[in-house]
C-alpha atoms as a PDB file:
ATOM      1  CA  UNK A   1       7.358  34.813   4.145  1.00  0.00           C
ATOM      2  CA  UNK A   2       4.467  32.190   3.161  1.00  0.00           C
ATOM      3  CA  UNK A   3       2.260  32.845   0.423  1.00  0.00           C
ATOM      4  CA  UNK A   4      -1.540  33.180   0.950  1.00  0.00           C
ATOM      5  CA  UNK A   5      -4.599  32.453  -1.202  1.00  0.00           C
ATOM      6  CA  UNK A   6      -6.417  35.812  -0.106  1.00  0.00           C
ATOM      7  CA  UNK A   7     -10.576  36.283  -1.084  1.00  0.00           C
ATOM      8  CA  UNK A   8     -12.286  39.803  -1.011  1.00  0.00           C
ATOM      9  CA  UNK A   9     -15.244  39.483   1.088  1.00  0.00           C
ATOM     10  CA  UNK A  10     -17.316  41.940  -1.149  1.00  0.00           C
ATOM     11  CA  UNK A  11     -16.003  41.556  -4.375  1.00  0.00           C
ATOM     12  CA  UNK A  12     -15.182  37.992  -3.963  1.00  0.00           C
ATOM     13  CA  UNK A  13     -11.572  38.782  -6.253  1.00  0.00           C
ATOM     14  CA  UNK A  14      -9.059  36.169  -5.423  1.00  0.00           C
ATOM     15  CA  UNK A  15      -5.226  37.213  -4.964  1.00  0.00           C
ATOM     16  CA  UNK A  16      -1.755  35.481  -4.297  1.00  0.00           C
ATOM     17  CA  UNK A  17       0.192  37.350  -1.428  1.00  0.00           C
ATOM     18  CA  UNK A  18       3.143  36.816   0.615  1.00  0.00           C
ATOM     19  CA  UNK A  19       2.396  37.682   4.088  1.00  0.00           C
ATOM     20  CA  UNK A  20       3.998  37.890   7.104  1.00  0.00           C
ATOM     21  CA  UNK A  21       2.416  36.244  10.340  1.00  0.00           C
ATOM     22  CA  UNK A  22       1.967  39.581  12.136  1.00  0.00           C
ATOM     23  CA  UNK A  23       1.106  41.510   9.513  1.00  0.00           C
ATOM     24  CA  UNK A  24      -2.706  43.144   9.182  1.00  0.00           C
ATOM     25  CA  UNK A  25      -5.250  42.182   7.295  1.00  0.00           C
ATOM     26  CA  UNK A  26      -4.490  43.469   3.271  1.00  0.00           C
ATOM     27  CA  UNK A  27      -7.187  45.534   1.812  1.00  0.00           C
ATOM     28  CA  UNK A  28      -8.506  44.848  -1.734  1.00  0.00           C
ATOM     29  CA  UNK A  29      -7.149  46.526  -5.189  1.00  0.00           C
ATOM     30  CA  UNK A  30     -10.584  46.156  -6.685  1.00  0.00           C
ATOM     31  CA  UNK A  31     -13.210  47.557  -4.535  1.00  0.00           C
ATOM     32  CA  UNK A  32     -11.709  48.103  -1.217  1.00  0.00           C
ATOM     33  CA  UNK A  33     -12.996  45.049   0.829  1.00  0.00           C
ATOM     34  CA  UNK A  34     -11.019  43.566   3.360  1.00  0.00           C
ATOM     35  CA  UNK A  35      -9.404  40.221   1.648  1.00  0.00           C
ATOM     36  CA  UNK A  36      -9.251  37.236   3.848  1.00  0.00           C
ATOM     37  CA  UNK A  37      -7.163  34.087   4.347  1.00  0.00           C
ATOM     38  CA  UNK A  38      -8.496  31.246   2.141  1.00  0.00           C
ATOM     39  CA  UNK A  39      -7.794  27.116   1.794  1.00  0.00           C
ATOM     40  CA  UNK A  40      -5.701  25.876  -0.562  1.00  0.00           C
ATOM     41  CA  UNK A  41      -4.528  22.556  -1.309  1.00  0.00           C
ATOM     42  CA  UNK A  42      -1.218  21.340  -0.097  1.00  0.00           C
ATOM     43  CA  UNK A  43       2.131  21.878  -1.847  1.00  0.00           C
ATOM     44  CA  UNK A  44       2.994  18.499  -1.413  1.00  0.00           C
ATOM     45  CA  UNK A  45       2.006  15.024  -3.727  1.00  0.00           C
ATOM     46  CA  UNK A  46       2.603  11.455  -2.092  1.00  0.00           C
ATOM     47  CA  UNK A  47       4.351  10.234  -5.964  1.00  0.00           C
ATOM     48  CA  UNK A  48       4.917   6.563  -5.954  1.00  0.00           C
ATOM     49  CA  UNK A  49       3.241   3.173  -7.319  1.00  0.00           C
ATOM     50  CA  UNK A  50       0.354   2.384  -4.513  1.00  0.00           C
ATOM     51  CA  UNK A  51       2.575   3.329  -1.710  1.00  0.00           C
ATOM     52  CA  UNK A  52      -0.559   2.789   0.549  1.00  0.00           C
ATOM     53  CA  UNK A  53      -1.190  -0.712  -0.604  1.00  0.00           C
ATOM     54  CA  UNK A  54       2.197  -1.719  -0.188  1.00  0.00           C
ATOM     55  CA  UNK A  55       1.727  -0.807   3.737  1.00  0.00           C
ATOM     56  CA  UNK A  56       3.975   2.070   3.783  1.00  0.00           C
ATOM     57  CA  UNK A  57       5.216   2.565   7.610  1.00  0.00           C
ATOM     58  CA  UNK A  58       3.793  -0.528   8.748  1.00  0.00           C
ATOM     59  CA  UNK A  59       6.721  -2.799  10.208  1.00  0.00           C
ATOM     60  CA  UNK A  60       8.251  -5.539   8.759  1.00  0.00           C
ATOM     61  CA  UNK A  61       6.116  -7.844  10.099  1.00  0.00           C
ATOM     62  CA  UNK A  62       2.814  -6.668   9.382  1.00  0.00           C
ATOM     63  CA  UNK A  63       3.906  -5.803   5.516  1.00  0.00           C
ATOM     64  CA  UNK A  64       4.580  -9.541   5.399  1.00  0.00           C
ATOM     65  CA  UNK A  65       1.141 -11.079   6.811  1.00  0.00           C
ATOM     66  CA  UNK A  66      -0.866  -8.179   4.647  1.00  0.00           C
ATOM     67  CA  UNK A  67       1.187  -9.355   1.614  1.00  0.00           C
ATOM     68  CA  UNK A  68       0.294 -13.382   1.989  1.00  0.00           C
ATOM     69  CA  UNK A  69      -3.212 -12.404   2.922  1.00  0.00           C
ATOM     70  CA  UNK A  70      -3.706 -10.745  -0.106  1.00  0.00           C
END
């Protein structure tokens, strides 16, 4: 089951649920108010010394002409 960022709609209380994908939606502890699905960032970091300057996923090729051009 995923975990979801959940906001009360009244209230505005913000709570950490697992939820399954069918499941309805959870009411608030607080004050009653439906709670609904809110963004979060993702759970994953791109870690790595400029791995965008170095032309990740660009061919061979192309890493070699952006490296002589710079």
């Amino acid at each position: 089951m995923p975990i979801y960022d959940l906001v009360c709609e009244e209230c505005g209380d913000k709570v950490e649920m697992f939820l399954k994908l069918n499941e309805k939606e959870p009411v608030c502890d607080k004050c009653g108010g439906t709670l609904k699905k809110a963004m979060s960032a993702p759970a994953f970091v791109l870690k790595g010394h400029n791995w965008y300057k170095d032309g990740y996923g660009l061919h061979d090729d192309r890493k070699k002409e952006g490296k002589n051009n710079a």
